[in-house]
PDB file of N, CA and C in Angstrom:
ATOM      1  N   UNK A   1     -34.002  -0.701  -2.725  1.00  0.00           N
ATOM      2  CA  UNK A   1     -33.718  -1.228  -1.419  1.00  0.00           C
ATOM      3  C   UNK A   1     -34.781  -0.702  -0.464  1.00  0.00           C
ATOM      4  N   UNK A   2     -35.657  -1.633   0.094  1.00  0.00           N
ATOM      5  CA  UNK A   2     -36.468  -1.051   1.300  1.00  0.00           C
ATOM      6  C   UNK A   2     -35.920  -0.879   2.532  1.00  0.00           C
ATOM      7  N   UNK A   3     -36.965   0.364   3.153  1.00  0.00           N
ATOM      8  CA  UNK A   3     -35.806   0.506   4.785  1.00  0.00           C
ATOM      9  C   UNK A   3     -37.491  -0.067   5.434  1.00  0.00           C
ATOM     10  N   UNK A   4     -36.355  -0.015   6.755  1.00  0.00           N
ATOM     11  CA  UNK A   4     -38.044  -0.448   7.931  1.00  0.00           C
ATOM     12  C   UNK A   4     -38.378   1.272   8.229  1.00  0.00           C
ATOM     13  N   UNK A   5     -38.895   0.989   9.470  1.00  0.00           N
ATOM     14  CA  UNK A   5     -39.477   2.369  10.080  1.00  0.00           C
ATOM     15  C   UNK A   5     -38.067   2.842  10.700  1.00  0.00           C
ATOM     16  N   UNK A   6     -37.261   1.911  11.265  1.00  0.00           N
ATOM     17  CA  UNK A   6     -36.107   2.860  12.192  1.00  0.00           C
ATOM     18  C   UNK A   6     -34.889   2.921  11.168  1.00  0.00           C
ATOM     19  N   UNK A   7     -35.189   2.930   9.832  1.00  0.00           N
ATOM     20  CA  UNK A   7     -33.952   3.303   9.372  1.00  0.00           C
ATOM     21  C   UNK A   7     -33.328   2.117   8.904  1.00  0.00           C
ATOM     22  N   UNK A   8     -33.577   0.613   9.221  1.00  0.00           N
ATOM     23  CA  UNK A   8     -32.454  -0.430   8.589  1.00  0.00           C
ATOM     24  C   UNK A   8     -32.741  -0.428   7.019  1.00  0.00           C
ATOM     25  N   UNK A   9     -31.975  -1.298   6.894  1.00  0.00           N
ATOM     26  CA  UNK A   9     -32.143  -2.415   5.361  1.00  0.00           C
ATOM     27  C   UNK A   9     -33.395  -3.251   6.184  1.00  0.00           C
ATOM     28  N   UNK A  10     -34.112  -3.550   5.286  1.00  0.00           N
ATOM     29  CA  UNK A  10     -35.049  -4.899   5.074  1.00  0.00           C
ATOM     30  C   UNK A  10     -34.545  -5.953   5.547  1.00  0.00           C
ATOM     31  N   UNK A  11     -34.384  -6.869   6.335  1.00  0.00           N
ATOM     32  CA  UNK A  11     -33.502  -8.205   7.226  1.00  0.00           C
ATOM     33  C   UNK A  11     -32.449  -8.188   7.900  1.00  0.00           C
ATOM     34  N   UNK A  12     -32.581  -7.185   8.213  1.00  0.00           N
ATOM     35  CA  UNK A  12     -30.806  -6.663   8.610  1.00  0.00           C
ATOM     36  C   UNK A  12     -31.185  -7.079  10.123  1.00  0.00           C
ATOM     37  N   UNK A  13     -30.327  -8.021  10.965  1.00  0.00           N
ATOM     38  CA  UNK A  13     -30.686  -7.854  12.314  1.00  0.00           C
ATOM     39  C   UNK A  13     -29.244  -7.945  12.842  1.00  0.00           C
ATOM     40  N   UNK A  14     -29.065  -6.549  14.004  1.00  0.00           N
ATOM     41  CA  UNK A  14     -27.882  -6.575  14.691  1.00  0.00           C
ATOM     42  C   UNK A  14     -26.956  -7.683  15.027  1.00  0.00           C
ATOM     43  N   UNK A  15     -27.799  -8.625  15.873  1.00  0.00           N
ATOM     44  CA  UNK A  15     -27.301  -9.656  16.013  1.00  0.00           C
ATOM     45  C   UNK A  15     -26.810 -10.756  15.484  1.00  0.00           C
ATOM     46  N   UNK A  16     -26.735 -10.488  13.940  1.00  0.00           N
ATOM     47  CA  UNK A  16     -26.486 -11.888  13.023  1.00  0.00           C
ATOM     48  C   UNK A  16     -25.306 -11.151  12.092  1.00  0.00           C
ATOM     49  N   UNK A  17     -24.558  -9.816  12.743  1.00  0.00           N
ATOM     50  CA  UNK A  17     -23.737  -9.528  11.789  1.00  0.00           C
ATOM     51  C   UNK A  17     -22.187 -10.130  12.478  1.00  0.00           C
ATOM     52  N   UNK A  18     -21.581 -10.443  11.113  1.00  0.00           N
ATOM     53  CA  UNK A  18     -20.196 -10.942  11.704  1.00  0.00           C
ATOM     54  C   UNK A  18     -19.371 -10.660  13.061  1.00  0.00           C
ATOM     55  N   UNK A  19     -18.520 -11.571  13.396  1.00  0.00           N
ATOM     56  CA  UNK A  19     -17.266 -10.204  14.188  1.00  0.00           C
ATOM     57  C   UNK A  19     -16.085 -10.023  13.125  1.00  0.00           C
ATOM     58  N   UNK A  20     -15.705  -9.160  14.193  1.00  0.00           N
ATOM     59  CA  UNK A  20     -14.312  -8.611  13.549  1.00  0.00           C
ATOM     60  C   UNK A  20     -13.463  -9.198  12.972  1.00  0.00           C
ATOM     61  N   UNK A  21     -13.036 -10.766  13.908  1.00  0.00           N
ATOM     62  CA  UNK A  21     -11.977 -11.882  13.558  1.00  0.00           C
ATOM     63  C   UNK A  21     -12.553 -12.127  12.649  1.00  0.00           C
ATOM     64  N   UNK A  22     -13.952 -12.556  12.285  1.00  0.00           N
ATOM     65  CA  UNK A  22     -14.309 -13.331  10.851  1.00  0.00           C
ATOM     66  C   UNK A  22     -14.013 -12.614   9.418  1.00  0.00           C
ATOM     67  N   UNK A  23     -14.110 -11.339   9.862  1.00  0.00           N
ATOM     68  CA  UNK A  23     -14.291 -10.461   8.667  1.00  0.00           C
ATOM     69  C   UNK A  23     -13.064 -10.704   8.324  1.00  0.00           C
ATOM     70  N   UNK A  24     -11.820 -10.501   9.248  1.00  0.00           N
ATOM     71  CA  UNK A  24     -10.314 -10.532   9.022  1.00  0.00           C
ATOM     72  C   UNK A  24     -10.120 -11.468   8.582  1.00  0.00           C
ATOM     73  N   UNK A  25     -10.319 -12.700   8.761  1.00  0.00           N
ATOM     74  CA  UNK A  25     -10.142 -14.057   8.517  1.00  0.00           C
ATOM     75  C   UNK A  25     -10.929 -14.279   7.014  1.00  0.00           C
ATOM     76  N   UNK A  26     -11.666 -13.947   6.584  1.00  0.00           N
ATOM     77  CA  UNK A  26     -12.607 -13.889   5.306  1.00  0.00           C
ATOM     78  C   UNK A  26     -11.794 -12.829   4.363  1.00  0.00           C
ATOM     79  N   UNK A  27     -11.159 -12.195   4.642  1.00  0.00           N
ATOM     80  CA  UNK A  27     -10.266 -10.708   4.084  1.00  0.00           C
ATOM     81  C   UNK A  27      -8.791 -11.755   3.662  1.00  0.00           C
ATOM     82  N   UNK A  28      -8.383 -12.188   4.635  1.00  0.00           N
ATOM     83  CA  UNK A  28      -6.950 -12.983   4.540  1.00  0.00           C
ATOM     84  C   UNK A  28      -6.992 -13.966   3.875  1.00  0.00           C
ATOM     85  N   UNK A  29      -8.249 -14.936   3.460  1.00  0.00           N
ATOM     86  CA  UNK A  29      -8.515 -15.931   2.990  1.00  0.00           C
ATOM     87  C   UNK A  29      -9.135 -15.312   1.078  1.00  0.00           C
ATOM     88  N   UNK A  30      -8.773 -14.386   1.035  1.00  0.00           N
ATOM     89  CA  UNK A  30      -8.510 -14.070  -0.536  1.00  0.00           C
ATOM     90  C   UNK A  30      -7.509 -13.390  -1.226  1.00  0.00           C
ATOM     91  N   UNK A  31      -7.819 -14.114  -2.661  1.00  0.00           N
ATOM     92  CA  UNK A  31      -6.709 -14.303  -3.368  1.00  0.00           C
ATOM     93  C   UNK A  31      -5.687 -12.651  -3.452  1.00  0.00           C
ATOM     94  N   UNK A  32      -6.976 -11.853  -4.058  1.00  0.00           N
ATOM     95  CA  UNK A  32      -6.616 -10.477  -3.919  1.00  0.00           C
ATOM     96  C   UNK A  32      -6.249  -9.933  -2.743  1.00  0.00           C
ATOM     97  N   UNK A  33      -6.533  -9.840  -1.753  1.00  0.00           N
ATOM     98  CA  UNK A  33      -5.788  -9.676  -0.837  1.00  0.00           C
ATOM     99  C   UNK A  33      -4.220  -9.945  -0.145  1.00  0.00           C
ATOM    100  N   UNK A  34      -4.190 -11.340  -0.573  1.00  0.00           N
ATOM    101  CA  UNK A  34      -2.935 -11.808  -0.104  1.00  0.00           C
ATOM    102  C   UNK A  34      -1.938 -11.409  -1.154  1.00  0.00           C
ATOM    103  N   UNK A  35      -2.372 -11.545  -2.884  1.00  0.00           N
ATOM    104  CA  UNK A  35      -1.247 -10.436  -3.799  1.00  0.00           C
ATOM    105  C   UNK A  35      -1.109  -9.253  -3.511  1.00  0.00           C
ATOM    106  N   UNK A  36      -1.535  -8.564  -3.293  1.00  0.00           N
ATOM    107  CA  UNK A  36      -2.065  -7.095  -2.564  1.00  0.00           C
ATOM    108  C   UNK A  36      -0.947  -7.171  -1.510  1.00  0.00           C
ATOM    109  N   UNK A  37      -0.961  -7.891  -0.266  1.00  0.00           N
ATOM    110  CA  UNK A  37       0.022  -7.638   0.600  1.00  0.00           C
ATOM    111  C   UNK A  37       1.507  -8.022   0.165  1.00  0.00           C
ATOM    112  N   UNK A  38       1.174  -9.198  -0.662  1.00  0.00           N
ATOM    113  CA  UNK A  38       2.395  -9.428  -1.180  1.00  0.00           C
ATOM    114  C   UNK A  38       3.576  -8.478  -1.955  1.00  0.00           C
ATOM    115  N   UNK A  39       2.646  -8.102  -2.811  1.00  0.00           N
ATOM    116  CA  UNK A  39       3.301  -6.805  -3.481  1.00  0.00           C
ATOM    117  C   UNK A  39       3.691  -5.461  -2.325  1.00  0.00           C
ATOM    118  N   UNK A  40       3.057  -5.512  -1.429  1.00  0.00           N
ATOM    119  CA  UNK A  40       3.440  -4.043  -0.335  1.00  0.00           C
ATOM    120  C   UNK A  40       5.121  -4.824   0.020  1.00  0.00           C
ATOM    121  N   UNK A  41       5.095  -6.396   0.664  1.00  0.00           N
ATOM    122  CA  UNK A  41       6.011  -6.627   1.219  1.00  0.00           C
ATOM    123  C   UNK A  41       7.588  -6.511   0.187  1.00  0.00           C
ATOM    124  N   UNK A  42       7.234  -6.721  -1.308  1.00  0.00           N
ATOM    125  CA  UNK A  42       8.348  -7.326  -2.341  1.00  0.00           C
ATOM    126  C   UNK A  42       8.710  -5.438  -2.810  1.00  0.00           C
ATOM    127  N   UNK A  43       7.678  -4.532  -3.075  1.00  0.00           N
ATOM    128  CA  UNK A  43       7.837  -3.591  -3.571  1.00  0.00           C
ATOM    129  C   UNK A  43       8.969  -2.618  -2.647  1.00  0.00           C
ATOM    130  N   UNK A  44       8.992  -2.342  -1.645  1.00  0.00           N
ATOM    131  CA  UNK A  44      10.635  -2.055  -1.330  1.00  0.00           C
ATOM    132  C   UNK A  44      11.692  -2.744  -1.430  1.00  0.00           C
ATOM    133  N   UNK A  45      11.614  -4.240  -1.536  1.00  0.00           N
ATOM    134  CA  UNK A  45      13.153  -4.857  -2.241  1.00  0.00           C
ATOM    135  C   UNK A  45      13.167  -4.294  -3.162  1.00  0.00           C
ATOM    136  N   UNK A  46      12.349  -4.237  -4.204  1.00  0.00           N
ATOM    137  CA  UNK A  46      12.691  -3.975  -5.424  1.00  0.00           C
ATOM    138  C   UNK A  46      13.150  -1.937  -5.922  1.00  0.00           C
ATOM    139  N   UNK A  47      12.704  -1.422  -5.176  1.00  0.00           N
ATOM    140  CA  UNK A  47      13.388  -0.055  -5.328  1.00  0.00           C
ATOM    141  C   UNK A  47      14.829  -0.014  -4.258  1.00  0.00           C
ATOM    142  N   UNK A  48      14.542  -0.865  -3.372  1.00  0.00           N
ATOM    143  CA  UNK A  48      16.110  -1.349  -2.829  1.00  0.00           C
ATOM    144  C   UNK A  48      16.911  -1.654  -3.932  1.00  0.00           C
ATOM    145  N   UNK A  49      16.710  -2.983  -4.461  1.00  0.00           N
ATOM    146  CA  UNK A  49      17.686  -3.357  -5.120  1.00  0.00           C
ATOM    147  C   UNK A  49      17.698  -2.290  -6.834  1.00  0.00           C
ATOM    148  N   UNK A  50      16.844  -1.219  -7.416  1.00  0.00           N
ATOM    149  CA  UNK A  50      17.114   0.071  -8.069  1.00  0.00           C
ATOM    150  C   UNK A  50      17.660   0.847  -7.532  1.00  0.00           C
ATOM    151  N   UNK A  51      17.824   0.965  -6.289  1.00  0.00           N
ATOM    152  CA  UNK A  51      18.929   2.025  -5.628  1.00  0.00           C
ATOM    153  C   UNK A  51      20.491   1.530  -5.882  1.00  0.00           C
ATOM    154  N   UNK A  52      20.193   0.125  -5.579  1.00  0.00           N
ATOM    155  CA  UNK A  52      21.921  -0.386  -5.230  1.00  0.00           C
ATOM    156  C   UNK A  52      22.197  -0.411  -6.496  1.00  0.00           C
ATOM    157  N   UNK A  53      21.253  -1.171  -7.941  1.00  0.00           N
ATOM    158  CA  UNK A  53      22.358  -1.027  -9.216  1.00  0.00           C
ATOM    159  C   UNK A  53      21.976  -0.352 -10.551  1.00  0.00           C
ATOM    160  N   UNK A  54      21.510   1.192 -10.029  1.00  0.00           N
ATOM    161  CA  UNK A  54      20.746   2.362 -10.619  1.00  0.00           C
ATOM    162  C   UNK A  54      22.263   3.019 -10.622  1.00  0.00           C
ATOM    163  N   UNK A  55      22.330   4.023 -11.667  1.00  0.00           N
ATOM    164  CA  UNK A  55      23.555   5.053 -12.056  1.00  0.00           C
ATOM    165  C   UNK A  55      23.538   5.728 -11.018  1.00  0.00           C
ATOM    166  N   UNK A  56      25.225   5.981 -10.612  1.00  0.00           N
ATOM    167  CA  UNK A  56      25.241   7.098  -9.426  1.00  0.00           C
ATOM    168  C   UNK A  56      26.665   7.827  -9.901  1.00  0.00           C
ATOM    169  N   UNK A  57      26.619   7.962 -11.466  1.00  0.00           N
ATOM    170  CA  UNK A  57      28.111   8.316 -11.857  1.00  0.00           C
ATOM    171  C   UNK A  57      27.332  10.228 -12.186  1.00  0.00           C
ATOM    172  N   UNK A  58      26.145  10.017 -11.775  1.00  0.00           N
ATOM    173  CA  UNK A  58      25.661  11.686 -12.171  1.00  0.00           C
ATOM    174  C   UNK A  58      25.265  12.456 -12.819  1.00  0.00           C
ATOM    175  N   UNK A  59      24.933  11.144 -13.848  1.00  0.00           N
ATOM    176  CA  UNK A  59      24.661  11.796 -15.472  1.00  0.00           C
ATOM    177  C   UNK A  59      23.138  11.997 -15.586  1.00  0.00           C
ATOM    178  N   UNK A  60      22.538  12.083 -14.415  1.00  0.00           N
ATOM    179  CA  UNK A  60      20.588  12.095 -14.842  1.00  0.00           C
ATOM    180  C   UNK A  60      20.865  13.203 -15.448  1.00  0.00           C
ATOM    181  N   UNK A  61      19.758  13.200 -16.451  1.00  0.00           N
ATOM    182  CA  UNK A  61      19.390  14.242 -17.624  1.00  0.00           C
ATOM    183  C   UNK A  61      17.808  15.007 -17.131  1.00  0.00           C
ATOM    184  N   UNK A  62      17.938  16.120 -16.978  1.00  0.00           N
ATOM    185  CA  UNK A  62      17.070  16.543 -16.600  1.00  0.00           C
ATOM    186  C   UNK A  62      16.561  16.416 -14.438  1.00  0.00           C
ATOM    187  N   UNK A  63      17.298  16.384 -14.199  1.00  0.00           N
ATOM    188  CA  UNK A  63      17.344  16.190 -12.157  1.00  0.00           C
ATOM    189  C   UNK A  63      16.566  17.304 -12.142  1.00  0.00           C
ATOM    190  N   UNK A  64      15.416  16.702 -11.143  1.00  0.00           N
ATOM    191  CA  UNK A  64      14.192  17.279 -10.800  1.00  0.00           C
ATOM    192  C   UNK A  64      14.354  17.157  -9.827  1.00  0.00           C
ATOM    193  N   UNK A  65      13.152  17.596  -8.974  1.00  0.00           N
ATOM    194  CA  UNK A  65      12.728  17.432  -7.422  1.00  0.00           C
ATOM    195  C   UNK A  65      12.407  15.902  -7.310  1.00  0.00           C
ATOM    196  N   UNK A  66      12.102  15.429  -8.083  1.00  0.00           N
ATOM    197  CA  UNK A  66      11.589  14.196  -8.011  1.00  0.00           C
ATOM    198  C   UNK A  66      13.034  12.967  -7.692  1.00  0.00           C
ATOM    199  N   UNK A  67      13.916  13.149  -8.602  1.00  0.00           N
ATOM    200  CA  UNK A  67      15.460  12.745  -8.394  1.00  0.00           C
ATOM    201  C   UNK A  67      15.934  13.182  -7.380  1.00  0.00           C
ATOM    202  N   UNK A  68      15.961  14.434  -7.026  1.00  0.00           N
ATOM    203  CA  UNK A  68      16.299  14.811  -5.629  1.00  0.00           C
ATOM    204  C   UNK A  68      15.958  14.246  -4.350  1.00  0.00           C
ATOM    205  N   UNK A  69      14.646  13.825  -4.176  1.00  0.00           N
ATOM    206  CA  UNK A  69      13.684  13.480  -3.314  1.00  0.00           C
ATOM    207  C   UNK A  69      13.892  11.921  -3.534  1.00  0.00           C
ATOM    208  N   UNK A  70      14.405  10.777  -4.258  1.00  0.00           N
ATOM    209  CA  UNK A  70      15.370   9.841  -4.673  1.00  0.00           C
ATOM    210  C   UNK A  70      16.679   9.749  -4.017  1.00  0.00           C
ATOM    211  N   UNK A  71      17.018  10.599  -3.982  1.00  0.00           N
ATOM    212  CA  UNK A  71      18.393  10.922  -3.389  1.00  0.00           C
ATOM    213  C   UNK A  71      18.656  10.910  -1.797  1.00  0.00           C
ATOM    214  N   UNK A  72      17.667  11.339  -1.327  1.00  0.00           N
ATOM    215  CA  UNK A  72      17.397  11.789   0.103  1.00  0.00           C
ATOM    216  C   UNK A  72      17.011  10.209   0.288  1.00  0.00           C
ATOM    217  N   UNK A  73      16.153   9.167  -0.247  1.00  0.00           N
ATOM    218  CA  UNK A  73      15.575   8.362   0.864  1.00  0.00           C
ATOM    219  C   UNK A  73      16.511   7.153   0.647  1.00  0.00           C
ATOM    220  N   UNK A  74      17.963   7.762   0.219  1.00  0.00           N
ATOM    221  CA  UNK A  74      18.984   6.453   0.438  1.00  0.00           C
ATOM    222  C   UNK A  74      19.444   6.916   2.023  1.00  0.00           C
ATOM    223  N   UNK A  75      19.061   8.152   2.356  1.00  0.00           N
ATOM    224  CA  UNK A  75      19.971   8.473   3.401  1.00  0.00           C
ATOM    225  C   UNK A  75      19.296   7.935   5.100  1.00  0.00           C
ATOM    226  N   UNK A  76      18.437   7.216   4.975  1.00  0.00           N
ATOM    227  CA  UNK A  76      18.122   6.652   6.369  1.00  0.00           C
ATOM    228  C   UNK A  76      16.756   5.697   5.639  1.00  0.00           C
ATOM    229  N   UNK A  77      16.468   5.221   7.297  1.00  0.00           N
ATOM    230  CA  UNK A  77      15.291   3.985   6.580  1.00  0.00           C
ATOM    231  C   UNK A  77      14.152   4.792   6.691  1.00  0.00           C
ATOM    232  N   UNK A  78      13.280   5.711   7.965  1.00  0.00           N
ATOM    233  CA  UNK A  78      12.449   6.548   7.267  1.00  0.00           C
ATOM    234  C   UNK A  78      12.361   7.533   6.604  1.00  0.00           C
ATOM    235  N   UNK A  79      13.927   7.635   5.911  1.00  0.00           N
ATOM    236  CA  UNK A  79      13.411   8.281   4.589  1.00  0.00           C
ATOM    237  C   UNK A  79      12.976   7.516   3.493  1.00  0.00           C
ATOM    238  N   UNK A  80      13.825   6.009   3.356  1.00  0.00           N
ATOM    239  CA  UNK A  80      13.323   4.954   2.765  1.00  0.00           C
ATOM    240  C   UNK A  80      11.861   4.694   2.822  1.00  0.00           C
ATOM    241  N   UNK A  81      11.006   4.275   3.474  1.00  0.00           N
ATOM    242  CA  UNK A  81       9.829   4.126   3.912  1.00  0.00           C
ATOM    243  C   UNK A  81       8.901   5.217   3.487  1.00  0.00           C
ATOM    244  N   UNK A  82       9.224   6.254   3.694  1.00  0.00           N
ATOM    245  CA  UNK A  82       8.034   7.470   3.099  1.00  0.00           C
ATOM    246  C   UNK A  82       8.693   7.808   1.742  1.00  0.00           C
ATOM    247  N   UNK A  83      10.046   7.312   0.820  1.00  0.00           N
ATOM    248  CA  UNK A  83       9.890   7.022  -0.396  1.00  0.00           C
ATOM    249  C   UNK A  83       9.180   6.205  -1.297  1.00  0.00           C
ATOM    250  N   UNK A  84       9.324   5.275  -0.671  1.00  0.00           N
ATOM    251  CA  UNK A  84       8.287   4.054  -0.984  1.00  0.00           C
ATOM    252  C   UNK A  84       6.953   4.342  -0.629  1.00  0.00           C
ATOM    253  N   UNK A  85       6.306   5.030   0.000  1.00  0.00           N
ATOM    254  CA  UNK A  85       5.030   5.341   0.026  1.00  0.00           C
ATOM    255  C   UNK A  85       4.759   5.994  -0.973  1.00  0.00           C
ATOM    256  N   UNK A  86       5.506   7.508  -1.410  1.00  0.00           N
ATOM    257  CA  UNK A  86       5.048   8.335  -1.982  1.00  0.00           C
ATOM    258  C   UNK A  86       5.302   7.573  -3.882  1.00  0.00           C
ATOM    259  N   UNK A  87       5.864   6.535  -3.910  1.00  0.00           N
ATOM    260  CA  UNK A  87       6.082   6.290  -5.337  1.00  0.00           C
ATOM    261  C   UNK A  87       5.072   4.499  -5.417  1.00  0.00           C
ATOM    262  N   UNK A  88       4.958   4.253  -4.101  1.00  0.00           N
ATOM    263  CA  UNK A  88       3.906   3.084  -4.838  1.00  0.00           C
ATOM    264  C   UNK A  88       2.219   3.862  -4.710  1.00  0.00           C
ATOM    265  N   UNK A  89       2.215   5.202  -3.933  1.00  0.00           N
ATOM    266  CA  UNK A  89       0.757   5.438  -3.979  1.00  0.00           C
ATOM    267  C   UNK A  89       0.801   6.269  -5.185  1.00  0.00           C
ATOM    268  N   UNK A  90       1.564   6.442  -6.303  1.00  0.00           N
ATOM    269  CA  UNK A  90       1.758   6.989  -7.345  1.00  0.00           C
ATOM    270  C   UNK A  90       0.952   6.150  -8.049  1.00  0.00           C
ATOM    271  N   UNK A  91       0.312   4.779  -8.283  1.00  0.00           N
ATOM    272  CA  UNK A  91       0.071   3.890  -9.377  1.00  0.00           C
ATOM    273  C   UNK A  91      -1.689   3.860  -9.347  1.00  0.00           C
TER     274      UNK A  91
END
């Protein structure tokens, strides 16, 4: 990659770079992206609906911190919410 004298890329001119809306609009207008959000929006139903018809008769084998910390984010919605963070940034 060549630079000039002040440091650019080779053709790079300030004035011919996108705006912001386009970039967003070019971001929203792909495929990966929009599964990507999709999955953020569906992935708390779905540990919702593992909470509602997951065992609660007491029998986990082995209850960790991790089950514990399970336990806690039935008890309000931001505990819900920073459960779901900490187990989809798990993947």
């Amino acid at each position: 990659m060549m630079t000039t004298v002040d440091g650019s890329a080779t053709g790079y001119r300030p004035t011919r770079t996108l705006s912001v809306r386009t970039e967003l609009r070019r971001q929203a207008s792909r495929r990966r992206t929009q599964l990507t959000l999709g999955f953020m929006v569906v992935l708390p139903l779905i540990i919702l609906l593992a909470f509602e018809f997951g065992s609660d008769s007491g029998e986990r084998r082995g209850r960790n911190q991790f089950a514990a910390l399970a336990d806690i984010a039935t008890a309000g919605g931001l505990n819900f919410a920073l459960f779901t963070l900490l187990v989809s940034s798990s993947f």
